[in-house]
N, C-alpha and C. Protein backbone atom coordinates (compact mmCIF):
# COMPACT_ATOMS: atom_id res chain seq x y z
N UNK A 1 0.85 -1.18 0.00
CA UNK A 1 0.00 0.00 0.00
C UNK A 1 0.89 1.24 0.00
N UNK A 2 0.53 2.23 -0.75
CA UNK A 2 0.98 3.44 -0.84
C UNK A 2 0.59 4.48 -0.30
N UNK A 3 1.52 5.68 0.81
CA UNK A 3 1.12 6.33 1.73
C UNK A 3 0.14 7.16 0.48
N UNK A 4 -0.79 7.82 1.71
CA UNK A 4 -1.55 8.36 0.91
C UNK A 4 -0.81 10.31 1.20
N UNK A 5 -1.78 10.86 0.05
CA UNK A 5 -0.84 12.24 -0.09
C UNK A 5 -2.02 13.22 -0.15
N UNK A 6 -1.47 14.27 0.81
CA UNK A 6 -2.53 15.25 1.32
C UNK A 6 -2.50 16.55 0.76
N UNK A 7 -3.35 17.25 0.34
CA UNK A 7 -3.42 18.30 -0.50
C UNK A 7 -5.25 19.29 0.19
N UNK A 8 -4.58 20.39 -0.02
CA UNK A 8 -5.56 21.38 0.86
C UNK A 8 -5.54 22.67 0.17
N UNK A 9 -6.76 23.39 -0.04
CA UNK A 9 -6.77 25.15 -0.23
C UNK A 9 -7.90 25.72 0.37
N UNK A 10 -7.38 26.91 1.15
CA UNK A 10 -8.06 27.81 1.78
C UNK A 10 -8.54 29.12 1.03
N UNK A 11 -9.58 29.29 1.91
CA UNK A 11 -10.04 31.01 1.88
C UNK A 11 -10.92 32.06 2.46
N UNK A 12 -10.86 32.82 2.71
CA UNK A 12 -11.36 33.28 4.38
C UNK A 12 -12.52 34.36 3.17
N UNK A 13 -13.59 34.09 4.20
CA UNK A 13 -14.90 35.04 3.65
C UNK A 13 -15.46 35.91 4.77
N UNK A 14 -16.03 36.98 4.57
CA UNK A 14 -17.11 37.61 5.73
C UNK A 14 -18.13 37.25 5.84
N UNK A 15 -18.59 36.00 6.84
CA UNK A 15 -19.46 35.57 7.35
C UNK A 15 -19.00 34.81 8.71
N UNK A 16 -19.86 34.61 9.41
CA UNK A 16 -19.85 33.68 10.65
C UNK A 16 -19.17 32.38 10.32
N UNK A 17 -18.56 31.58 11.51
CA UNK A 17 -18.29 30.14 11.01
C UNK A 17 -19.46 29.13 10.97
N UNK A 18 -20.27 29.39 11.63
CA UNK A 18 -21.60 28.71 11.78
C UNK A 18 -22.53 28.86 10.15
N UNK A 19 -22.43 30.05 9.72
CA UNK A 19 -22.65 29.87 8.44
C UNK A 19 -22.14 29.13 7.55
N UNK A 20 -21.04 29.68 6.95
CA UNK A 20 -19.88 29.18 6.63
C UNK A 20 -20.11 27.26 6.46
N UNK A 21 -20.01 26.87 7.80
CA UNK A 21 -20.46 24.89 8.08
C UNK A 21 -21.38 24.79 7.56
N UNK A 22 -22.85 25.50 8.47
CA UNK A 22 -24.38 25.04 7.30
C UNK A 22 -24.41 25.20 5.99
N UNK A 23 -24.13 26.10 5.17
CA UNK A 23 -23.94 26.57 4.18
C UNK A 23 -23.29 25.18 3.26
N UNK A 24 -21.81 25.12 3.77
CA UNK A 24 -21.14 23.98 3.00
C UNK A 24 -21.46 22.54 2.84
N UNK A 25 -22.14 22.36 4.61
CA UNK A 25 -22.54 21.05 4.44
C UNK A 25 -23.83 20.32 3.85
N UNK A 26 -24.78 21.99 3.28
CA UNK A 26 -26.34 21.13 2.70
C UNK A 26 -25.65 21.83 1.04
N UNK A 27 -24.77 22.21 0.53
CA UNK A 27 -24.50 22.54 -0.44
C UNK A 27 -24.76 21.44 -1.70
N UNK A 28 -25.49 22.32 -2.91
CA UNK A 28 -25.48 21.02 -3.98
C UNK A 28 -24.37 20.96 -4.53
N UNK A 29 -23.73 19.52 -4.87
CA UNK A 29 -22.26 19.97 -5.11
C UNK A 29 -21.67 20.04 -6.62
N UNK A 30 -23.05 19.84 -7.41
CA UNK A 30 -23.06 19.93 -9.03
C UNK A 30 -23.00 21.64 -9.00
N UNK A 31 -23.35 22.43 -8.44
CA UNK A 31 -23.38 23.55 -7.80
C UNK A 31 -22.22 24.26 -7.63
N UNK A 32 -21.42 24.04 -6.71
CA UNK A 32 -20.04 24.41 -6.67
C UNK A 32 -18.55 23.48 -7.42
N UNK A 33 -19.04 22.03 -7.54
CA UNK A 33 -17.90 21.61 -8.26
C UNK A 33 -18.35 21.10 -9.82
N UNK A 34 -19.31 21.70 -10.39
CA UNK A 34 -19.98 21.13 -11.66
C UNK A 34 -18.88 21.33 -12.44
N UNK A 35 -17.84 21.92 -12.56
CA UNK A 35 -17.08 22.35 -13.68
C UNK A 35 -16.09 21.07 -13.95
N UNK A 36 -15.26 21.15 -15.07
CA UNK A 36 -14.53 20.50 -15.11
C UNK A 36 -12.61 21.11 -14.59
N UNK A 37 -11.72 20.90 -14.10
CA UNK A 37 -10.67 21.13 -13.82
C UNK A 37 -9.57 19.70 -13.69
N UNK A 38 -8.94 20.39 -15.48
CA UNK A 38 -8.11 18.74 -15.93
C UNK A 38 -8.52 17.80 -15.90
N UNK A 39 -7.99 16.58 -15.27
CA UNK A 39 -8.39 15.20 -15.03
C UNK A 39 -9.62 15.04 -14.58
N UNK A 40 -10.57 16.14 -13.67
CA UNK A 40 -11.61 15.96 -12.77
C UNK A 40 -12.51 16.94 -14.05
N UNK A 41 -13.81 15.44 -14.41
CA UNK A 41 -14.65 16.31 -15.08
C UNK A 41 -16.10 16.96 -14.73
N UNK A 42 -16.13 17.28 -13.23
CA UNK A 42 -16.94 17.81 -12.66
C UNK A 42 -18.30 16.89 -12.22
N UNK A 43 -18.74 17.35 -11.18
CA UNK A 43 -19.86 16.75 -10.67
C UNK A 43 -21.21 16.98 -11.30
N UNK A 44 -22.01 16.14 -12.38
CA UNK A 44 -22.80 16.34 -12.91
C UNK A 44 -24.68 16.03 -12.05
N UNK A 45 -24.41 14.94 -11.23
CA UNK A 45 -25.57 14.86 -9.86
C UNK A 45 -25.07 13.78 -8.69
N UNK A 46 -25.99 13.72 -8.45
CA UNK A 46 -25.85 13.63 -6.30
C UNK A 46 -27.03 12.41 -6.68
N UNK A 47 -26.71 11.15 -6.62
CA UNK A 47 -27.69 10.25 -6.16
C UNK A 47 -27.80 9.44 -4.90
N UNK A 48 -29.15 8.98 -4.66
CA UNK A 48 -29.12 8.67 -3.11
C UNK A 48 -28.99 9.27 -1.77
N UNK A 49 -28.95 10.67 -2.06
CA UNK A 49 -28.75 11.68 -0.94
C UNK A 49 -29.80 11.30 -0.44
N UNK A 50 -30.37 11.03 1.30
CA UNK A 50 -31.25 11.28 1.70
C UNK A 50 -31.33 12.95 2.51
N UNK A 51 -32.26 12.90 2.93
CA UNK A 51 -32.27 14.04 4.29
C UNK A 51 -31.53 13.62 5.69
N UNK A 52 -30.88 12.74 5.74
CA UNK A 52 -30.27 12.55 6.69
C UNK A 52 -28.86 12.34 6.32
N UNK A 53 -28.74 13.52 5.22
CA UNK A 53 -27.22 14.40 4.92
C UNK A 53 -26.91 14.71 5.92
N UNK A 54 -25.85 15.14 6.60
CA UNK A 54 -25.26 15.74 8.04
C UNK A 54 -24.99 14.92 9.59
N UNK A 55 -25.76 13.65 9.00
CA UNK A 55 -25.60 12.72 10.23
C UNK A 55 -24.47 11.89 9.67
N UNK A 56 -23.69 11.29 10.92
CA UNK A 56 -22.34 10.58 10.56
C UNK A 56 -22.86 9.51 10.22
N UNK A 57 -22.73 8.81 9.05
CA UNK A 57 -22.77 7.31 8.40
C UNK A 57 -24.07 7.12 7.00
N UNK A 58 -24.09 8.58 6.93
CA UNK A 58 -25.05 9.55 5.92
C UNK A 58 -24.08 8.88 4.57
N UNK A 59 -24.75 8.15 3.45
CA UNK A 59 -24.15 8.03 2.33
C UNK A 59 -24.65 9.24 0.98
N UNK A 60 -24.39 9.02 -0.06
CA UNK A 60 -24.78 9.30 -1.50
C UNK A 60 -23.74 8.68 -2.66
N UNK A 61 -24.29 9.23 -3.85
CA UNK A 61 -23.60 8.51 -5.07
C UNK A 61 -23.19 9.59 -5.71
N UNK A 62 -21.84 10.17 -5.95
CA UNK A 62 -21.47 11.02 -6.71
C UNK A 62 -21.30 10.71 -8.31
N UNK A 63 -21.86 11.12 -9.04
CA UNK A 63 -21.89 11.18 -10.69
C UNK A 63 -21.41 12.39 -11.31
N UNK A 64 -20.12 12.03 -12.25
CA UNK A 64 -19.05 13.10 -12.78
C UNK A 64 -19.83 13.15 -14.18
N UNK A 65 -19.36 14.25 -15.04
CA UNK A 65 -19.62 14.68 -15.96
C UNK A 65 -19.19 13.33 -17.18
N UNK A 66 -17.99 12.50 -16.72
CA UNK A 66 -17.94 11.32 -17.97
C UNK A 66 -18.98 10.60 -17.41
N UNK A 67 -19.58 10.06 -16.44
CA UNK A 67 -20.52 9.20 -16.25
C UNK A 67 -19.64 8.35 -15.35
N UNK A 68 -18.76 8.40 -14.74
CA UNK A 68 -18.10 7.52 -13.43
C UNK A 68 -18.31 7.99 -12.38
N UNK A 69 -18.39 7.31 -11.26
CA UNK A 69 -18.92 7.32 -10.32
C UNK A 69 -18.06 7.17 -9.07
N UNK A 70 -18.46 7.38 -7.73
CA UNK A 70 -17.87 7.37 -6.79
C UNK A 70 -18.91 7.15 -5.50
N UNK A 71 -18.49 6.75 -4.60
CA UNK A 71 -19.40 6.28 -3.15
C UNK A 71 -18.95 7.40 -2.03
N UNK A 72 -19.92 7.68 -1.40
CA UNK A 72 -19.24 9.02 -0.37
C UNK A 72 -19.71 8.79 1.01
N UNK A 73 -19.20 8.49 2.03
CA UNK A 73 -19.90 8.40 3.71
C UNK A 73 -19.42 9.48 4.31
N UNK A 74 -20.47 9.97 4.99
CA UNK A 74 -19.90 11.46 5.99
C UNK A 74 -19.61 10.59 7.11
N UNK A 75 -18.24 10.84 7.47
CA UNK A 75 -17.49 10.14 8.71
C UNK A 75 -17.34 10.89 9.88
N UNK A 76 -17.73 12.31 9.92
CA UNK A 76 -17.65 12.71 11.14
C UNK A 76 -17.82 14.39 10.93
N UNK A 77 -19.19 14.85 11.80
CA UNK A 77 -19.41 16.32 11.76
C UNK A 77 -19.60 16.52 13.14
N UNK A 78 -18.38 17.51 13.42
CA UNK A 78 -18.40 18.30 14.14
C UNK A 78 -18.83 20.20 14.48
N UNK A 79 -20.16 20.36 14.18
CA UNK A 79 -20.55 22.14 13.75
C UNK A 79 -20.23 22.46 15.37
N UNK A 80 -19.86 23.75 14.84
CA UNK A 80 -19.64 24.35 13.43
C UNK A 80 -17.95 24.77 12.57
N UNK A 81 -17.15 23.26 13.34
CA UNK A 81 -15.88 23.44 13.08
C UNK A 81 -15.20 22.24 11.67
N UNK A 82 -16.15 21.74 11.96
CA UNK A 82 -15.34 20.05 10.52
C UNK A 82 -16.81 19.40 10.03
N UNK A 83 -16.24 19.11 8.88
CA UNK A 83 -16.82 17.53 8.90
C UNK A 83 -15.98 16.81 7.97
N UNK A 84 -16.44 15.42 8.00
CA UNK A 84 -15.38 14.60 7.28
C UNK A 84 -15.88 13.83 5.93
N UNK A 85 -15.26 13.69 4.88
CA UNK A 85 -16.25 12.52 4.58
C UNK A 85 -14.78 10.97 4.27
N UNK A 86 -15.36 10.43 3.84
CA UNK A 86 -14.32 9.05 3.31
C UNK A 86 -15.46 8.74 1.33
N UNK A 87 -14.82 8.94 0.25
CA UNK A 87 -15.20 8.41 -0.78
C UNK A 87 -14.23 7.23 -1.30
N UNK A 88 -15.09 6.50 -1.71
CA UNK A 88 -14.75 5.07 -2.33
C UNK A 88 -15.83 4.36 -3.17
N UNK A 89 -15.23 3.05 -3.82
CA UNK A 89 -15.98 2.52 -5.07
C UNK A 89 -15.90 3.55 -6.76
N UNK A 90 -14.63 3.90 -7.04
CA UNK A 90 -14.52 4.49 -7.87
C UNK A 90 -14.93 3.61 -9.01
N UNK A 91 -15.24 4.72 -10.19
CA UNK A 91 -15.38 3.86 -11.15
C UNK A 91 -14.51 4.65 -12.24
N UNK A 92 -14.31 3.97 -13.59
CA UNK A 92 -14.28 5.11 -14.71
C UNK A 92 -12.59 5.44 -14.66
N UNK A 93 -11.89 6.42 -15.29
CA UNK A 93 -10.52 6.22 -15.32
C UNK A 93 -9.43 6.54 -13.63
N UNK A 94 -10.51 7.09 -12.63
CA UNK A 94 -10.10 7.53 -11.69
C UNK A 94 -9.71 5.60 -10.78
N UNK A 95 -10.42 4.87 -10.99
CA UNK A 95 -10.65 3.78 -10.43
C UNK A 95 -9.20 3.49 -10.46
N UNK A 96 -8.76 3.30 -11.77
CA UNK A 96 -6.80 2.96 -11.93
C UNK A 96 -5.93 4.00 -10.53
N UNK A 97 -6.31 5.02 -10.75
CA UNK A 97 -5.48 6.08 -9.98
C UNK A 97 -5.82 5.91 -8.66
N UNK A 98 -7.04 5.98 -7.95
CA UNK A 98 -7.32 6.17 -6.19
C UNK A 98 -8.34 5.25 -6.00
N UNK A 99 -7.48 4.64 -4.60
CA UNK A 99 -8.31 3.71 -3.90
C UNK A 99 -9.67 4.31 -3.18
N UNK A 100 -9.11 5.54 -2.01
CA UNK A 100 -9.75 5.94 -1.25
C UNK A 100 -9.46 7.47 -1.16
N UNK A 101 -10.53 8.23 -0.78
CA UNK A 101 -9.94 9.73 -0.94
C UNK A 101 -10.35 10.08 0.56
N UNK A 102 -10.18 10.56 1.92
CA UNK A 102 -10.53 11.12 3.39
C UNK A 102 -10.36 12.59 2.79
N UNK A 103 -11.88 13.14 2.59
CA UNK A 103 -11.75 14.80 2.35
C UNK A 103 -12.51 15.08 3.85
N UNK A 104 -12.14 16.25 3.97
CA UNK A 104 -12.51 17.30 5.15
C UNK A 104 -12.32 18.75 4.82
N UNK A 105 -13.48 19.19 5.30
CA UNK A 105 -14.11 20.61 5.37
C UNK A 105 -13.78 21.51 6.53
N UNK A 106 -13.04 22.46 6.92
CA UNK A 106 -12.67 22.64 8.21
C UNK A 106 -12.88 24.75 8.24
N UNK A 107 -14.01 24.65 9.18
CA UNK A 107 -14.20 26.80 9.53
C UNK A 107 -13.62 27.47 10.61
N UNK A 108 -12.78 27.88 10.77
CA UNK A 108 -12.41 28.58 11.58
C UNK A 108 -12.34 29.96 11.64
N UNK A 109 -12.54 30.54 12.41
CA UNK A 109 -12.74 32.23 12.55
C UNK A 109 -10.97 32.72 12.24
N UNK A 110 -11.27 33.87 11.67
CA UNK A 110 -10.70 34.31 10.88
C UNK A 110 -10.81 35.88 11.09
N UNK A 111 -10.36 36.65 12.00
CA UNK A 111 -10.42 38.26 11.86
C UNK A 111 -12.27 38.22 11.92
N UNK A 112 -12.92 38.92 11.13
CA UNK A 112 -14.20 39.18 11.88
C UNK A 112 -14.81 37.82 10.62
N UNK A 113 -14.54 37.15 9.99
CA UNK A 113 -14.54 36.41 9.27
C UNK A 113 -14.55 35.00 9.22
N UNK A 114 -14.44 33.75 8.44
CA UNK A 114 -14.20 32.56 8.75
C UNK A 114 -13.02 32.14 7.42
N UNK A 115 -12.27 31.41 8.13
CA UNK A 115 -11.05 30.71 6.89
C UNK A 115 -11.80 29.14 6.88
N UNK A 116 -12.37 28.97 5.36
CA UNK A 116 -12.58 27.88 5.03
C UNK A 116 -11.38 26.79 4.57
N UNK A 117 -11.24 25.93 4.88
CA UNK A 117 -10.16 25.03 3.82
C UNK A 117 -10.80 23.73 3.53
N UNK A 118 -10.66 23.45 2.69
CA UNK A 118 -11.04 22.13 2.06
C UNK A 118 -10.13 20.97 2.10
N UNK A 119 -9.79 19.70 2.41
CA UNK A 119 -8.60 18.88 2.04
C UNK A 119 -8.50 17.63 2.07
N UNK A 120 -8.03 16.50 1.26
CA UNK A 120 -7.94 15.42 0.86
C UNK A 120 -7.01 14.96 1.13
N UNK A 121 -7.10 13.44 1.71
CA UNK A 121 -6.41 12.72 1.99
C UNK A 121 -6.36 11.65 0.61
N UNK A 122 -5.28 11.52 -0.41
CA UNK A 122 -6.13 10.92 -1.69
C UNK A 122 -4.78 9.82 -1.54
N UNK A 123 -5.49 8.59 -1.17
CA UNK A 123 -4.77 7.04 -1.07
C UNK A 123 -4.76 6.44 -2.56
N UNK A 124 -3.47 6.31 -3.37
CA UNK A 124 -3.36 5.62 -4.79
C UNK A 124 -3.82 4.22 -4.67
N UNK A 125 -4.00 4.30 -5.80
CA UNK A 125 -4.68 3.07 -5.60
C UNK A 125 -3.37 1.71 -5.85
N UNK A 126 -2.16 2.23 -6.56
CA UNK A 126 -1.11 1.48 -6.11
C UNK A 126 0.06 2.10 -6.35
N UNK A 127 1.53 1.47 -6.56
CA UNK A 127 2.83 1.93 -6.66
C UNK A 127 3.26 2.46 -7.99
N UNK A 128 2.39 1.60 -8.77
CA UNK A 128 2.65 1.50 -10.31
C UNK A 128 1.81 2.62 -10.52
N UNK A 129 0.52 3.33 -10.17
CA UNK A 129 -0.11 4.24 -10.43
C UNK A 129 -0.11 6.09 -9.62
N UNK A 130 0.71 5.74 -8.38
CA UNK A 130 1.26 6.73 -7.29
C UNK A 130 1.98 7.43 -8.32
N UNK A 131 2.71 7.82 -9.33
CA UNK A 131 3.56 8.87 -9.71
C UNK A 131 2.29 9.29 -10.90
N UNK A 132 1.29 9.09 -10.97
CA UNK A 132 0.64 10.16 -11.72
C UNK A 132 -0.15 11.04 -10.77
N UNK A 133 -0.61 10.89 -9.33
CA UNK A 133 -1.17 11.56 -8.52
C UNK A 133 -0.86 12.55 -8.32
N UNK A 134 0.40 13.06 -8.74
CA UNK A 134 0.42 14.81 -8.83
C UNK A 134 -0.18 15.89 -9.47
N UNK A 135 -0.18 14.73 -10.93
CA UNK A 135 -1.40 15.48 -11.97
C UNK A 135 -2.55 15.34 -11.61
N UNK A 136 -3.50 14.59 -11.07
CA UNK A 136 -4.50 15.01 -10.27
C UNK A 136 -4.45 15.47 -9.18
N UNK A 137 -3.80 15.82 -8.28
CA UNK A 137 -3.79 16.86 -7.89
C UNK A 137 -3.81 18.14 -7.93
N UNK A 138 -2.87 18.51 -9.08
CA UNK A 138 -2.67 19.90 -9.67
C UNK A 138 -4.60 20.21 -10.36
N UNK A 139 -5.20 18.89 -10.69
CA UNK A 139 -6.49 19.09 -11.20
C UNK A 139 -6.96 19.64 -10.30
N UNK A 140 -6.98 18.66 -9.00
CA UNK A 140 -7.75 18.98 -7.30
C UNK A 140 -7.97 19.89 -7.40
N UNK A 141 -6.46 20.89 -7.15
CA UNK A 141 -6.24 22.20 -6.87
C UNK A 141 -7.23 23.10 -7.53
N UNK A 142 -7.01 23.38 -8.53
CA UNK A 142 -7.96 24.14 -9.49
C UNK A 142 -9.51 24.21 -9.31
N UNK A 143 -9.90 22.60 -9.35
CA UNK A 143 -11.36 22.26 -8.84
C UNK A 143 -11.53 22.88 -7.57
N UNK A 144 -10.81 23.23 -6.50
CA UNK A 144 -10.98 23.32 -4.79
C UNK A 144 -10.99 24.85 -4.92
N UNK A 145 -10.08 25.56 -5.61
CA UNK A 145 -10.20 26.92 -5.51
C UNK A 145 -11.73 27.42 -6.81
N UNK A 146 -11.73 26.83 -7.70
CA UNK A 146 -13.41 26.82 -8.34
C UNK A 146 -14.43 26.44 -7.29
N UNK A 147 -14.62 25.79 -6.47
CA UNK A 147 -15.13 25.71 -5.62
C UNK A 147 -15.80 26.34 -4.48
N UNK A 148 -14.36 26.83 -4.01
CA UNK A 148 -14.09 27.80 -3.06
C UNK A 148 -15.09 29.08 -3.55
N UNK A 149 -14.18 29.71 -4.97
CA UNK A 149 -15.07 30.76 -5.64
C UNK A 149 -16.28 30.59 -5.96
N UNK A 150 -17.22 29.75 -5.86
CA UNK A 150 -18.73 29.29 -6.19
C UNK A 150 -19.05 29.57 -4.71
N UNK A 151 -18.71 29.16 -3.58
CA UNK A 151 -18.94 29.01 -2.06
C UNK A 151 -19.08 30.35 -1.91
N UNK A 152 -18.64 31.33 -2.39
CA UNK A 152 -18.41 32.70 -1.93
C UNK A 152 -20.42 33.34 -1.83
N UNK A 153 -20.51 33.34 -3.35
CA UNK A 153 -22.10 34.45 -3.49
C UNK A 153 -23.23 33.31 -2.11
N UNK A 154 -22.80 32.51 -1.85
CA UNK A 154 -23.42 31.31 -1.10
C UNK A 154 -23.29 32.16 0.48
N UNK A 155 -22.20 32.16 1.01
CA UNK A 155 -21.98 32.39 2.22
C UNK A 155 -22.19 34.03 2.55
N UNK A 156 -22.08 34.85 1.62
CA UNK A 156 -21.88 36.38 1.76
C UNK A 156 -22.72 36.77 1.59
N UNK A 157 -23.93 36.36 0.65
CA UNK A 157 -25.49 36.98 0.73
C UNK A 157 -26.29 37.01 1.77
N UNK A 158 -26.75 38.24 1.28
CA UNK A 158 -27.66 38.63 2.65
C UNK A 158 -28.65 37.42 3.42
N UNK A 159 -28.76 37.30 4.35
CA UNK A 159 -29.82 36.28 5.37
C UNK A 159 -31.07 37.14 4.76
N UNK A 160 -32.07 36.16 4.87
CA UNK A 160 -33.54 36.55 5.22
C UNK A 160 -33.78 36.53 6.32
């Protein structure tokens, strides 16, 4: 098994951290990550979500823009500071590249503000396939700060 390799991007907004968490964690995520960035061709829908999104052992079915797929369990929410998830059951060309991905969502106050960061724990799926994981990463990257910038009109608009 091959250590797995961790990759993260931040960005601090004017809002509460309590926002900031609710906000991210009922987020649609065709919504903020629909796009494509390199290797990653964006999240096209969310199947199997129930309403009991936000509880730990909460699943869904992520569906990318080629039509491969991925399995997602929320492993641990802590509001209004983390939550975790663990994705697995890849399908499609990512399946060769990663076994398992441990992403986490993490708000912390920030000046009158909150610093969001996003970050992945992304486990190769072997030795022979570990030296292309940089290039998806460098994809990650791009996708996480597209992201980030979609999260923004989300968290900064006015409350009703």
């Amino acid at each position: 098994m091959t250590a797995p390799v961790h990759v993260s991007r931040s960005r601090t907004f004017p809002c509460g951290v309590a926002r900031a968490f609710d906000t991210t964690l009922a987020v649609s995520l065709p919504e903020i990550l629909g796009g494509r960035a390199g290797l990653i061709p964006g999240i096209a829908e969310v199947r199997g979500q129930g309403d009991d999104w936000g509880t730990v052992g909460a699943t869904r079915t992520i569906v990318l823009r080629d039509r491969s797929s991925s399995h997602e369990t929320l492993t641990s929410v802590d509001r209004p500071g983390s939550f975790t998830y663990r994705v697995t059951g890849f399908t499609g060309p990512m399946k060769a590249l990663v076994e398992t991905v441990d992403g986490r969502w993490t708000f912390e106050k920030a000046g009158t503000g909150v610093r969001v960061t996003w970050s992945w724990d992304l486990h190769p799926a072997s030795r022979v396939t570990a030296p292309v994981i940089p290039v998806v990463l460098r994809s990650w990257r791009g996708w996480a700060r597209d992201a980030l910038d979609a999260l923004e009109p989300l968290l900064v608009a006015p409350t009703e």
